[in-house]
Protein backbone atom coordinates (compact mmCIF):
# COMPACT_ATOMS: atom_id res chain seq x y z
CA UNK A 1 126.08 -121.86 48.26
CA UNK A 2 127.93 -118.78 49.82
CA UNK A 3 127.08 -115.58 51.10
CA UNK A 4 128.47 -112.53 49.98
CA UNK A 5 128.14 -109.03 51.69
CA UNK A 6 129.29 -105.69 50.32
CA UNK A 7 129.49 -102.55 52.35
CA UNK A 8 128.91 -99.18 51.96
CA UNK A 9 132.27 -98.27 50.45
CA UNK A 10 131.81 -101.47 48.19
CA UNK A 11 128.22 -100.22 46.81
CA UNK A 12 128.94 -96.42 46.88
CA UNK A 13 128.78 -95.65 43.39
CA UNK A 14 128.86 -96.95 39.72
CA UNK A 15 132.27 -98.04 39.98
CA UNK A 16 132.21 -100.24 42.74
CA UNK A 17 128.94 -101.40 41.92
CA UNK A 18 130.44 -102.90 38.71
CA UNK A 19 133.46 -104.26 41.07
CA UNK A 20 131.06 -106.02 42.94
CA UNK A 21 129.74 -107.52 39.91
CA UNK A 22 132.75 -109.10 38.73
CA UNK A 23 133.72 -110.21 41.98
CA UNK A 24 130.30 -111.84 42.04
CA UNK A 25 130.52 -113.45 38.36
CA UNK A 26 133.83 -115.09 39.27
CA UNK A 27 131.81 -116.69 42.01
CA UNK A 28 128.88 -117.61 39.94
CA UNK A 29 129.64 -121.09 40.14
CA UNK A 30 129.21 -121.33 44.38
CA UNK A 31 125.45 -120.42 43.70
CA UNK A 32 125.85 -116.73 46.03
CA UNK A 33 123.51 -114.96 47.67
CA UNK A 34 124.18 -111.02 47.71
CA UNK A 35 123.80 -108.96 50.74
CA UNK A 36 124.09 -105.21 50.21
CA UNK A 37 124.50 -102.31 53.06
CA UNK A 38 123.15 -98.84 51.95
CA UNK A 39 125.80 -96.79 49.92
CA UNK A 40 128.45 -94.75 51.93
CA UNK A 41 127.29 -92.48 54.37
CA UNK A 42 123.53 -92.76 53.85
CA UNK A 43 121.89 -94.54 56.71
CA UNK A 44 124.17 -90.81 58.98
CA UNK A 45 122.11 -88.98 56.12
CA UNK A 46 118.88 -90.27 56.44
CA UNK A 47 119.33 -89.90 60.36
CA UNK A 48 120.21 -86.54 59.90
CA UNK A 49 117.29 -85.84 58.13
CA UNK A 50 115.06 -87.97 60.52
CA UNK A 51 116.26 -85.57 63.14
CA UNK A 52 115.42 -82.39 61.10
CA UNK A 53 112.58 -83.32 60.34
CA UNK A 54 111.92 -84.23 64.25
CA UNK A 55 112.96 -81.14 65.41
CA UNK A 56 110.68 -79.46 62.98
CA UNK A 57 113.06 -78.48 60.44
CA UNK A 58 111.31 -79.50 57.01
CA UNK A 59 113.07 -77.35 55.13
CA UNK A 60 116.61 -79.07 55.69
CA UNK A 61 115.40 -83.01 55.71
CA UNK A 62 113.94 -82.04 52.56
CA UNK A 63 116.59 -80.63 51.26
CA UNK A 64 118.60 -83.69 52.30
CA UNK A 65 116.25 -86.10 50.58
CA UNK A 66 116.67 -84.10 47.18
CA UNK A 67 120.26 -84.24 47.01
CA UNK A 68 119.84 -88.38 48.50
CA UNK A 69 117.46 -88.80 45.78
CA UNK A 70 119.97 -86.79 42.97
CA UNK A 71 123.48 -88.95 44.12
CA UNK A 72 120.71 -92.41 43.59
CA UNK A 73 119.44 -91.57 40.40
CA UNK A 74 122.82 -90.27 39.24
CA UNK A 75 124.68 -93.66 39.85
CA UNK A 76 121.40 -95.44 38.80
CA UNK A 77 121.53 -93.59 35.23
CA UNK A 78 125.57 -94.45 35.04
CA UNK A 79 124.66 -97.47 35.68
CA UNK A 80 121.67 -98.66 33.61
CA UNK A 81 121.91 -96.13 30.57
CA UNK A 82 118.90 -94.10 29.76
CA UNK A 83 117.31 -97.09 28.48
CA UNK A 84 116.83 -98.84 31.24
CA UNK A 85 117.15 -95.91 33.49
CA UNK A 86 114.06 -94.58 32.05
CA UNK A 87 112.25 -98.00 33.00
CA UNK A 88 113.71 -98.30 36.45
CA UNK A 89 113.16 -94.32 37.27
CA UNK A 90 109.68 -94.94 38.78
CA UNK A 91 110.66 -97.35 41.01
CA UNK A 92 112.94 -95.54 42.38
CA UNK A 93 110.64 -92.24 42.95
CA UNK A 94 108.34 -93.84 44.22
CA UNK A 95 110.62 -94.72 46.95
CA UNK A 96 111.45 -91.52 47.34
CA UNK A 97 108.07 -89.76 47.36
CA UNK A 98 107.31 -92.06 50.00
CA UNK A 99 110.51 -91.17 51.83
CA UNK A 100 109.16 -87.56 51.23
CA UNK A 101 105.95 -87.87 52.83
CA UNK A 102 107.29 -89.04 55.83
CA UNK A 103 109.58 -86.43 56.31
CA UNK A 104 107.22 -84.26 56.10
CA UNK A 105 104.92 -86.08 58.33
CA UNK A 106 107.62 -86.50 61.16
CA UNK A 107 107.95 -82.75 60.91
CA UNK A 108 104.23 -81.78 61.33
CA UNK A 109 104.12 -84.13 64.67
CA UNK A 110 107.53 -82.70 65.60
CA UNK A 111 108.72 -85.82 66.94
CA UNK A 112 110.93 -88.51 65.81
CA UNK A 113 109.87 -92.04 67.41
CA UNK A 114 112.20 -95.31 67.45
CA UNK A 115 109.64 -96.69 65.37
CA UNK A 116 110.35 -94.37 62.71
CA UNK A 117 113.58 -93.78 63.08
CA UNK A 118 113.75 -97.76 61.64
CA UNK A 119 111.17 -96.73 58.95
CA UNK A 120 113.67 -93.75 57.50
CA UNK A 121 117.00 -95.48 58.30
CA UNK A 122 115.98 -98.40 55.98
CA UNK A 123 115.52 -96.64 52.86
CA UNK A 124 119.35 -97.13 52.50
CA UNK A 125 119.67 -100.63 52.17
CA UNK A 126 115.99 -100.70 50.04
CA UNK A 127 117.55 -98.09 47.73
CA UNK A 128 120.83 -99.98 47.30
CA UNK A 129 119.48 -103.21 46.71
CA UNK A 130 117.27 -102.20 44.11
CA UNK A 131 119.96 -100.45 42.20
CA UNK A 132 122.78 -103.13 42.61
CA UNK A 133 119.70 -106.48 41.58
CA UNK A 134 119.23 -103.99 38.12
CA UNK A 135 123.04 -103.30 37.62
CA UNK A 136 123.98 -106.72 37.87
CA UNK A 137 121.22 -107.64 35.08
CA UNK A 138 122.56 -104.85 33.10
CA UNK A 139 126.11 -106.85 33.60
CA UNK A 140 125.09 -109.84 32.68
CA UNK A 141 123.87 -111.43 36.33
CA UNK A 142 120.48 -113.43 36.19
CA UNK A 143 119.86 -111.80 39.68
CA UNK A 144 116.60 -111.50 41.66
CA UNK A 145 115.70 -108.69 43.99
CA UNK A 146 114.34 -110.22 47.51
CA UNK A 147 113.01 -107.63 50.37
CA UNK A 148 114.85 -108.73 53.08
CA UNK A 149 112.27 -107.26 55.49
CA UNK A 150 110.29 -110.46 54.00
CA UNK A 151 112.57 -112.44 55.31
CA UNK A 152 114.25 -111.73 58.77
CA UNK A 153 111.56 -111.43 61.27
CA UNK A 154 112.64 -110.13 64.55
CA UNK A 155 111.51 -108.90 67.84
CA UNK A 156 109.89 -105.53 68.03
CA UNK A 157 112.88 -103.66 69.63
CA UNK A 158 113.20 -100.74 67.17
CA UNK A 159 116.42 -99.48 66.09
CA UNK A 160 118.37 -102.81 67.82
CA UNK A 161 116.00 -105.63 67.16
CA UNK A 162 116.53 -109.10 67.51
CA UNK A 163 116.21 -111.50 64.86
CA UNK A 164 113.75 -114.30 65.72
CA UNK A 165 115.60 -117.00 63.90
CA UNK A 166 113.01 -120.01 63.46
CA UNK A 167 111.05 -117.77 61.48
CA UNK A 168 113.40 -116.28 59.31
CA UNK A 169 115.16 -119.22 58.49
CA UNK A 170 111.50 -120.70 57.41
CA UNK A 171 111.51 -117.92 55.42
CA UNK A 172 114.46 -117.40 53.72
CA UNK A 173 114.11 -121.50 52.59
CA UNK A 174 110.51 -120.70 51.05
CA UNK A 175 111.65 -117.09 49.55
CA UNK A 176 115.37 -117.32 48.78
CA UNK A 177 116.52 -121.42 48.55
CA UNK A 178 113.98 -121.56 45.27
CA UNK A 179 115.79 -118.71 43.31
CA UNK A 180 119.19 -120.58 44.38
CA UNK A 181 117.70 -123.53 42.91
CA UNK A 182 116.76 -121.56 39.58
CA UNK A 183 120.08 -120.65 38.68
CA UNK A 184 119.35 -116.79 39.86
CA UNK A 185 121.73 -114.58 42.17
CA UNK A 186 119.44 -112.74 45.39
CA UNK A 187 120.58 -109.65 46.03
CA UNK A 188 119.25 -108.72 49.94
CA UNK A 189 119.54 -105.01 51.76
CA UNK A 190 121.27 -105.78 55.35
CA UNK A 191 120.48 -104.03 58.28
CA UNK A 192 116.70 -104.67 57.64
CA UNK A 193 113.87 -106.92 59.09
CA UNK A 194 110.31 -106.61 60.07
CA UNK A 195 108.36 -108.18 62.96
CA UNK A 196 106.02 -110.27 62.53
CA UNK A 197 102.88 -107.77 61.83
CA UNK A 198 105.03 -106.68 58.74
CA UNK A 199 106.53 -103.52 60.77
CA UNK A 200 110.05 -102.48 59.98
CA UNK A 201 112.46 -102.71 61.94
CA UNK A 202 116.58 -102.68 62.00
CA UNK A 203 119.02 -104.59 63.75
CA UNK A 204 121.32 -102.19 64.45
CA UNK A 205 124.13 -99.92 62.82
CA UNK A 206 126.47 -102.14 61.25
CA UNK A 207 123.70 -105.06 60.87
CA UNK A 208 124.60 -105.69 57.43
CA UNK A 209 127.22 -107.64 58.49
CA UNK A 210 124.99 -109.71 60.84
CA UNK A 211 122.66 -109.95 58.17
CA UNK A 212 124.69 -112.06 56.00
CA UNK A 213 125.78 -114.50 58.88
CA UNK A 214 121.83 -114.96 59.99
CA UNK A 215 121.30 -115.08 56.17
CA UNK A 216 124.35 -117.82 55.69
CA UNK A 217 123.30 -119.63 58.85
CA UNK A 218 119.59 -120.29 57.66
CA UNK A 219 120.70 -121.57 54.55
CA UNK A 220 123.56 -123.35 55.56
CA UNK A 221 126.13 -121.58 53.74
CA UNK A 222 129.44 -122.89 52.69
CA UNK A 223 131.26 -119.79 53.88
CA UNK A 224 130.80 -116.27 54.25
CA UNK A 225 132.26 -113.23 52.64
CA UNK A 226 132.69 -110.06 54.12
CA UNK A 227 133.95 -107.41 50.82
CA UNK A 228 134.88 -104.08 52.44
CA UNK A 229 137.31 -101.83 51.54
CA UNK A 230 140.40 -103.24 53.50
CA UNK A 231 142.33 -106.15 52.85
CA UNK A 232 141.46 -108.46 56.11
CA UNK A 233 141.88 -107.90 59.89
CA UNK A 234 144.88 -106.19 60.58
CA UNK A 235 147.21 -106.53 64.05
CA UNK A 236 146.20 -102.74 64.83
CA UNK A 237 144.45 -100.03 63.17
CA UNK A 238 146.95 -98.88 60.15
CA UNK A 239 146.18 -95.42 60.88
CA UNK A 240 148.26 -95.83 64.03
CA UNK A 241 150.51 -98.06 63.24
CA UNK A 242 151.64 -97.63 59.29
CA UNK A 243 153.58 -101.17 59.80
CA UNK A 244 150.79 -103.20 60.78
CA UNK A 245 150.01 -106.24 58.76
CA UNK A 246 147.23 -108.35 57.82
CA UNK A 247 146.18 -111.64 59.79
CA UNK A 248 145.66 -114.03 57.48
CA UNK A 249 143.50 -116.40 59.77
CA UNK A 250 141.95 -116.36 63.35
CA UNK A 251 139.35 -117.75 65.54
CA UNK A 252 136.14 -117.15 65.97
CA UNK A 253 136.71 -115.97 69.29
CA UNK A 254 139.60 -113.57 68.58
CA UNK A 255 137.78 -112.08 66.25
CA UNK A 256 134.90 -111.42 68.09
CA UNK A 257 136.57 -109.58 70.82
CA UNK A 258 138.41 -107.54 68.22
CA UNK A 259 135.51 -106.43 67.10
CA UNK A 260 133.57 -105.66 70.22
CA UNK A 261 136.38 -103.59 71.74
CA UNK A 262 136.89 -101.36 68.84
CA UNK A 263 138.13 -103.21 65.21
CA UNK A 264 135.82 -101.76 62.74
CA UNK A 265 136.18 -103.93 59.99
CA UNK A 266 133.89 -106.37 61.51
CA UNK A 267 130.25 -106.22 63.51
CA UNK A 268 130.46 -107.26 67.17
CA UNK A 269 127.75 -110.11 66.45
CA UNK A 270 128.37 -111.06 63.07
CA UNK A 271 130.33 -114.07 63.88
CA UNK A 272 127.54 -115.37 66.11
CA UNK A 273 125.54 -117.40 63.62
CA UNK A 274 128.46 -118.52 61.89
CA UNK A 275 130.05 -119.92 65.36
CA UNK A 276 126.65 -122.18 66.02
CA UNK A 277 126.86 -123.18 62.39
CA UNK A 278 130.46 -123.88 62.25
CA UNK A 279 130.95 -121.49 58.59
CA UNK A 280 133.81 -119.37 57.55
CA UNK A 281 133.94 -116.07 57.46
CA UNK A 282 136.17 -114.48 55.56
CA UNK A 283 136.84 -110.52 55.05
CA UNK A 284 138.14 -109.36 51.72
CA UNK A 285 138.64 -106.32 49.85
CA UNK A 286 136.30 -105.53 46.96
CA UNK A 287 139.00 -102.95 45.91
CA UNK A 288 142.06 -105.30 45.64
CA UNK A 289 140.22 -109.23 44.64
CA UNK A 290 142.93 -111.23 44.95
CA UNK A 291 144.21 -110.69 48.34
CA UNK A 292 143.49 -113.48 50.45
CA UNK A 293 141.97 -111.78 53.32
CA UNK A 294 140.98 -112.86 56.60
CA UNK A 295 139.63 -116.35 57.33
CA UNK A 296 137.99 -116.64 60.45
CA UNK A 297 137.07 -120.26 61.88
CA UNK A 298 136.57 -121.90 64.73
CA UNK A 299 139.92 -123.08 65.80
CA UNK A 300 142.89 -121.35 64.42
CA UNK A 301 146.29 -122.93 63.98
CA UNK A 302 149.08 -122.68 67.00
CA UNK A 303 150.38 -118.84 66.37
CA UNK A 304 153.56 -118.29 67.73
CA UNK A 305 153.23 -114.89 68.30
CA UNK A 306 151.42 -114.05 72.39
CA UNK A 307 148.95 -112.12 70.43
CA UNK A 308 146.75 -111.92 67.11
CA UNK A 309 146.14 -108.32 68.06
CA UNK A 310 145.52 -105.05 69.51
CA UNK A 311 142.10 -103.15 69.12
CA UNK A 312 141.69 -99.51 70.75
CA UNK A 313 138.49 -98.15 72.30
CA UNK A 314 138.56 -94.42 72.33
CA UNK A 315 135.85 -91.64 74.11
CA UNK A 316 135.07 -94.21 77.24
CA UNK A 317 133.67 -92.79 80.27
CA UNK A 318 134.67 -94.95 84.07
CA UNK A 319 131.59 -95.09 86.34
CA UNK A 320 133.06 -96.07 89.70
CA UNK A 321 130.33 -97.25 92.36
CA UNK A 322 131.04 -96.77 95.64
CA UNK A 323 128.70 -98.59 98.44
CA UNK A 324 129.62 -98.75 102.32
CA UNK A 325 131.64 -101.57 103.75
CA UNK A 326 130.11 -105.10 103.05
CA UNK A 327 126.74 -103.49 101.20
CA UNK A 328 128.28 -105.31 97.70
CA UNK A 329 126.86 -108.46 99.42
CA UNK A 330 123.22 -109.28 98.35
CA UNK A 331 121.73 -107.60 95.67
CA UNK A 332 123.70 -104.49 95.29
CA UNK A 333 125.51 -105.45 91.82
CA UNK A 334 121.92 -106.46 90.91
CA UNK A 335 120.91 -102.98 91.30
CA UNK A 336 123.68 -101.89 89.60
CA UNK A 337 123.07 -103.86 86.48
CA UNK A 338 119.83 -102.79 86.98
CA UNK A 339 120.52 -99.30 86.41
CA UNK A 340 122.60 -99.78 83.38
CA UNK A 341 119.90 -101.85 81.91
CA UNK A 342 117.22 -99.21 82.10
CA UNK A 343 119.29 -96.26 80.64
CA UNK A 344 120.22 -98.51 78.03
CA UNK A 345 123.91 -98.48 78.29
CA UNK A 346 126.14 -101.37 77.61
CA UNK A 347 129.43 -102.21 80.11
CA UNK A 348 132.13 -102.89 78.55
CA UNK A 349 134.59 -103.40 81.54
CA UNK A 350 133.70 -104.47 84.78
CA UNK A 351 135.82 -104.51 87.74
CA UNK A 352 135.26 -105.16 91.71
CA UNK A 353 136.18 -104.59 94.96
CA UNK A 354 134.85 -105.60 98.78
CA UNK A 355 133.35 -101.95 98.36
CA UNK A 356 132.96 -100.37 94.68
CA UNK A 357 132.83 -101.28 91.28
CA UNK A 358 134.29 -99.74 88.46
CA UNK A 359 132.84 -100.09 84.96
CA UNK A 360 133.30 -98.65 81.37
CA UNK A 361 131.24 -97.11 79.35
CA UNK A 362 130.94 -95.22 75.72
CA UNK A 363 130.62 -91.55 76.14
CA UNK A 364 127.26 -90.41 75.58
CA UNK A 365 124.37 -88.39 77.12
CA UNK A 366 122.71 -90.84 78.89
CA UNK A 367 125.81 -90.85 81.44
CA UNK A 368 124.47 -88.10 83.65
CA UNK A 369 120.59 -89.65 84.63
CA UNK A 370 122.61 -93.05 84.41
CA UNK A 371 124.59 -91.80 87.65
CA UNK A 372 121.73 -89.70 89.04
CA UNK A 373 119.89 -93.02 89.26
CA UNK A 374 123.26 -95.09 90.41
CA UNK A 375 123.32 -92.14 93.28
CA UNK A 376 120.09 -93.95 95.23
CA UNK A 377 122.02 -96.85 95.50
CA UNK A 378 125.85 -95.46 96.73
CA UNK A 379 128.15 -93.13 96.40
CA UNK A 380 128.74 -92.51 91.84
CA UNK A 381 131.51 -90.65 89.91
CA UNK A 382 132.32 -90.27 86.40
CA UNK A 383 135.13 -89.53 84.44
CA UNK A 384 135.52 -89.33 80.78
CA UNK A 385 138.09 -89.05 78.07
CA UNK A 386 139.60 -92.83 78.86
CA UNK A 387 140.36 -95.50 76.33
CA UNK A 388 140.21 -98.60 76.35
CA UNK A 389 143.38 -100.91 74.81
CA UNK A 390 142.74 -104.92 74.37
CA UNK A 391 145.24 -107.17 73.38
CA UNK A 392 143.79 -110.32 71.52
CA UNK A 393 145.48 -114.03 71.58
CA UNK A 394 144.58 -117.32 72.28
CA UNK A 395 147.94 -117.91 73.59
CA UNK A 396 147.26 -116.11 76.48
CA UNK A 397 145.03 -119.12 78.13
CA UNK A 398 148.63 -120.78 78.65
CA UNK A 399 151.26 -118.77 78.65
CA UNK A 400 152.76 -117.36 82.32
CA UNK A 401 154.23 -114.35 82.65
CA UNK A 402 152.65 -112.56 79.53
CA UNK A 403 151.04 -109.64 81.80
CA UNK A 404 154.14 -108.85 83.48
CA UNK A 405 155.53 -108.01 79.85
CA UNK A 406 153.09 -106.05 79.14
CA UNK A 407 152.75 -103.59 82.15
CA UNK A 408 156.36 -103.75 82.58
CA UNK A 409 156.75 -102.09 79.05
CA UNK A 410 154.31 -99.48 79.95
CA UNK A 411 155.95 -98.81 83.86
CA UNK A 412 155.48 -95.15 83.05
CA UNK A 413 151.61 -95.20 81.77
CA UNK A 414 148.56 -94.76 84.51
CA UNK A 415 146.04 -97.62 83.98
CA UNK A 416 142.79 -97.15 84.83
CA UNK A 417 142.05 -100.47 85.11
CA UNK A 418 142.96 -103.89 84.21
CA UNK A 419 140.52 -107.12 82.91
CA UNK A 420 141.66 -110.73 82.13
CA UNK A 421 140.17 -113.98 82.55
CA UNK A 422 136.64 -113.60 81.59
CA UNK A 423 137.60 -114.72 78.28
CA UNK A 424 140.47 -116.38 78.93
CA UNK A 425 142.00 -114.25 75.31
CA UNK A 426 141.90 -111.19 76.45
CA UNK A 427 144.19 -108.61 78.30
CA UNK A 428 142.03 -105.34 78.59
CA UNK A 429 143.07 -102.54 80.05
CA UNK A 430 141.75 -98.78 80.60
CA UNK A 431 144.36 -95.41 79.79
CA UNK A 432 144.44 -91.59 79.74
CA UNK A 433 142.99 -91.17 76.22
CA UNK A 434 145.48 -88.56 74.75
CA UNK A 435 148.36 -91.76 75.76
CA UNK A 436 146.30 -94.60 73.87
CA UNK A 437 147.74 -94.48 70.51
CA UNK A 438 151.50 -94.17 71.86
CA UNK A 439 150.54 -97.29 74.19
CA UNK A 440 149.57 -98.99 71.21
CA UNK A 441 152.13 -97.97 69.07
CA UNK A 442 154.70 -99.17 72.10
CA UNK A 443 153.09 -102.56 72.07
CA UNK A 444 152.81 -103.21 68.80
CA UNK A 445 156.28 -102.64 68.03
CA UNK A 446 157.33 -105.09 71.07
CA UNK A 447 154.48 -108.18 70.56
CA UNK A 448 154.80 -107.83 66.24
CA UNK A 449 157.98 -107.51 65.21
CA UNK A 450 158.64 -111.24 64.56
CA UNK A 451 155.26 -112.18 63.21
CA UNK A 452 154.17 -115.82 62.63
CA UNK A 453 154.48 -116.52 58.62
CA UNK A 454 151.44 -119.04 58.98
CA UNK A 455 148.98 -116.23 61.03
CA UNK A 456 150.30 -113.51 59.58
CA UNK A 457 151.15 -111.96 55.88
């Protein structure tokens, strides 16, 4: 069997919804199992009107929940025809009256709790993957609509939850493996999950994608697809760089740092249950079918190009640390990582001296307590509008000399600061933010202009 996952662009309306289909009839055969995100843009809307409704605004997160409810029914009835529309109507407004009433209920408390922040946000992938399990019978598909908050179980960390995975993959062989067997196509939401009283809960924004691995995983999957709306991983972000081209295959690894320091077509921890299970991922483009995409395995063939890659990491804040001589001995980056832990924000860079650290950090409004509390422990400063460029390659483990091309064709750029070696396939490095895209641009053109034929299309 195989897993297939379709974003938000690749669900957003009728049309792709019947793309989708016939992407998922030619694979009939393979025995899938379909993992849906909510359609484009509708998890931001049903934040926004989360936070309306928080802030005491009923008026507006209703108003946002009529015209949700008008763009669902409206691709439902394309769809479906009135036939079957007119069947399949109450289910959906149900959903919504329910959606409704807690709107309304968040507004009368005038707060907005992580709890039900998960509660609202998961409407999207509910919604989706009720209309998509309907469209594909409509098409033809013997499918079967599965609650995936029925089947991952996770921790009760709302709005970033962890998926407990002995449990869900007990449950996803007793709910999904038997409709496999049958001959019928499960169509999941992604993003979704409940603990184990039955409460919902999410596992983060751009779960979907980590849905379908912990989904593959529990089933043992043959491979996993990821359909978006690009053709594969690319060797920068196109919208920089209008010459950059597809990578036809990478490592798990790579790819996994890619995505962490700022490629988007991927989730950060989607690759994570693949990598213990040893199963293929590959990313493909609902809009163009044929192109091969991206495969992404365990070990990739020699490349021999230094890098696969270069991902950019804009609106990053440095947090630089500084303690008195010899205080970083015992304890002190403890405290540190303390700190960080109980504002909730994640590091991405780290880097140390006898007497300060420096670390990265996304933008965000937590910064300011973050330092107030870092203040008790040294000396704290912040600066913002930095970027963060990474340069991806698992030639870099044994090749000399590849940092001295890099910096040397960037003698004129300040750099922040500098990271290699944690990985061992990655050369990160911090800029100004308004230089980041002609520091990309610069590198790109020197590191890709004689691409590998095998790696890259």
């Amino acid at each position: 069997m195989i897993v297939m996952k379709f974003g938000g662009t690749s669900v957003q309306d009728a049309k792709a919804i019947e793309r989708a289909a016939t992407i998922v009839k030619g694979r009939a055969a393979l025995k899938p199992v379909v993992v849906v995100s909510a359609m484009a843009k509708v998890t931001d809307q049903l934040l926004a009107m989360a936070r309306a409704a928080g802030n005491g605004d009923r008026k507006n997160a209703l108003k946002l929940c009529r015209a949700l409810q008008e763009r669902h029914y409206n691709t439902a009835g394309e769809l479906l025809g009135t036939a079957l529309f007119t069947q399949f109507h109450s289910d959906l407004g149900l959903d919504f009256e329910t959606l409704d009433e807690l709107l309304r209920g968040i507004a009368a408390v005038g707060e907005l709790t992580p709890r039900t922040t998960d509660y609202v946000s998961a409407f999207g992938e509910v919604l989706s993957s009720k209309i998509v399990t309907a469209a594909f019978s409509a098409l033809g598909i013997d499918s079967a609509l599965v609650d995936s908050r029925e089947c991952i179980v996770t921790d009760i960390a709302h709005t970033r939850a962890a998926p407990l995975l002995e449990e869900t993959n007990e449950r996803l062989r007793k709910t999904v493996q038997p409709l496999l067997e049958s001959g019928k196509v499960p169509v999941m939401g992604g993003f979704i999950g409940s603990t184990k009283a039955g409460i919902t809960t999410t596992i983060g924004r751009g779960g979907s994608d980590y849905s379908a691995a912990i989904v593959g995983a529990g089933l043992g999957a043959e491979k996993i697809e990821i359909w978006t709306d690009v053709d594969g991983m690319m060797t920068t972000d196109p919208n920089i760089c209008s010459d950059a081209r597809r990578i036809k295959v990478i490592s798990f690894d790579e790819a996994a740092e890619l995505a962490y320091f700022g490629a988007k077509v991927l989730h950060p921890a989607t690759v994570l249950p693949a990598v213990q299970k040893n199963i293929p991922v590959y990313v493909l483009n609902s809009r163009n079918p044929p192109c091969e995409g991206t495969r992404i395995i365990a070990r990739a063939p020699r490349c021999r190009n230094f890098f696969k890659a270069i991902a950019v990491k804009k609106r990053i804040t440095i947090v630089d640390v500084a303690a008195p001589r010899m205080q970083l001995a015992h304890g002190f980056l403890r405290g540190i990582f303390e700190a960080f832990d109980r504002h909730r924000v994640a590091v991405d860079v780290v880097s140390t001296s006898e007497v300060s650290v420096s670390l990265t950090v996304e933008s965000n409004d937590s910064i300011p307590a973050l330092a107030a509390d870092l203040a008790k422990l040294a000396d704290v400063k912040y600066e913002g509008r930095k970027a963060i460029v990474c340069l991806v390659g698992e030639n870099l483990r044994e090749t000399p000399g590849i940092a001295a091309r890099v910096f040397g064709e960037l003698s004129d750029v300040k750099i922040r600061m500098i990271s290699q070696g944690a990985s061992e396939i990655n050369l990160t490095f911090v800029v100004e933010e308004d230089a980041a895209l002609d520091v990309v641009r610069r590198l790109h053109k020197t590191f890709f202009s004689d691409l590998d034929v095998e790696v890259f299309a």
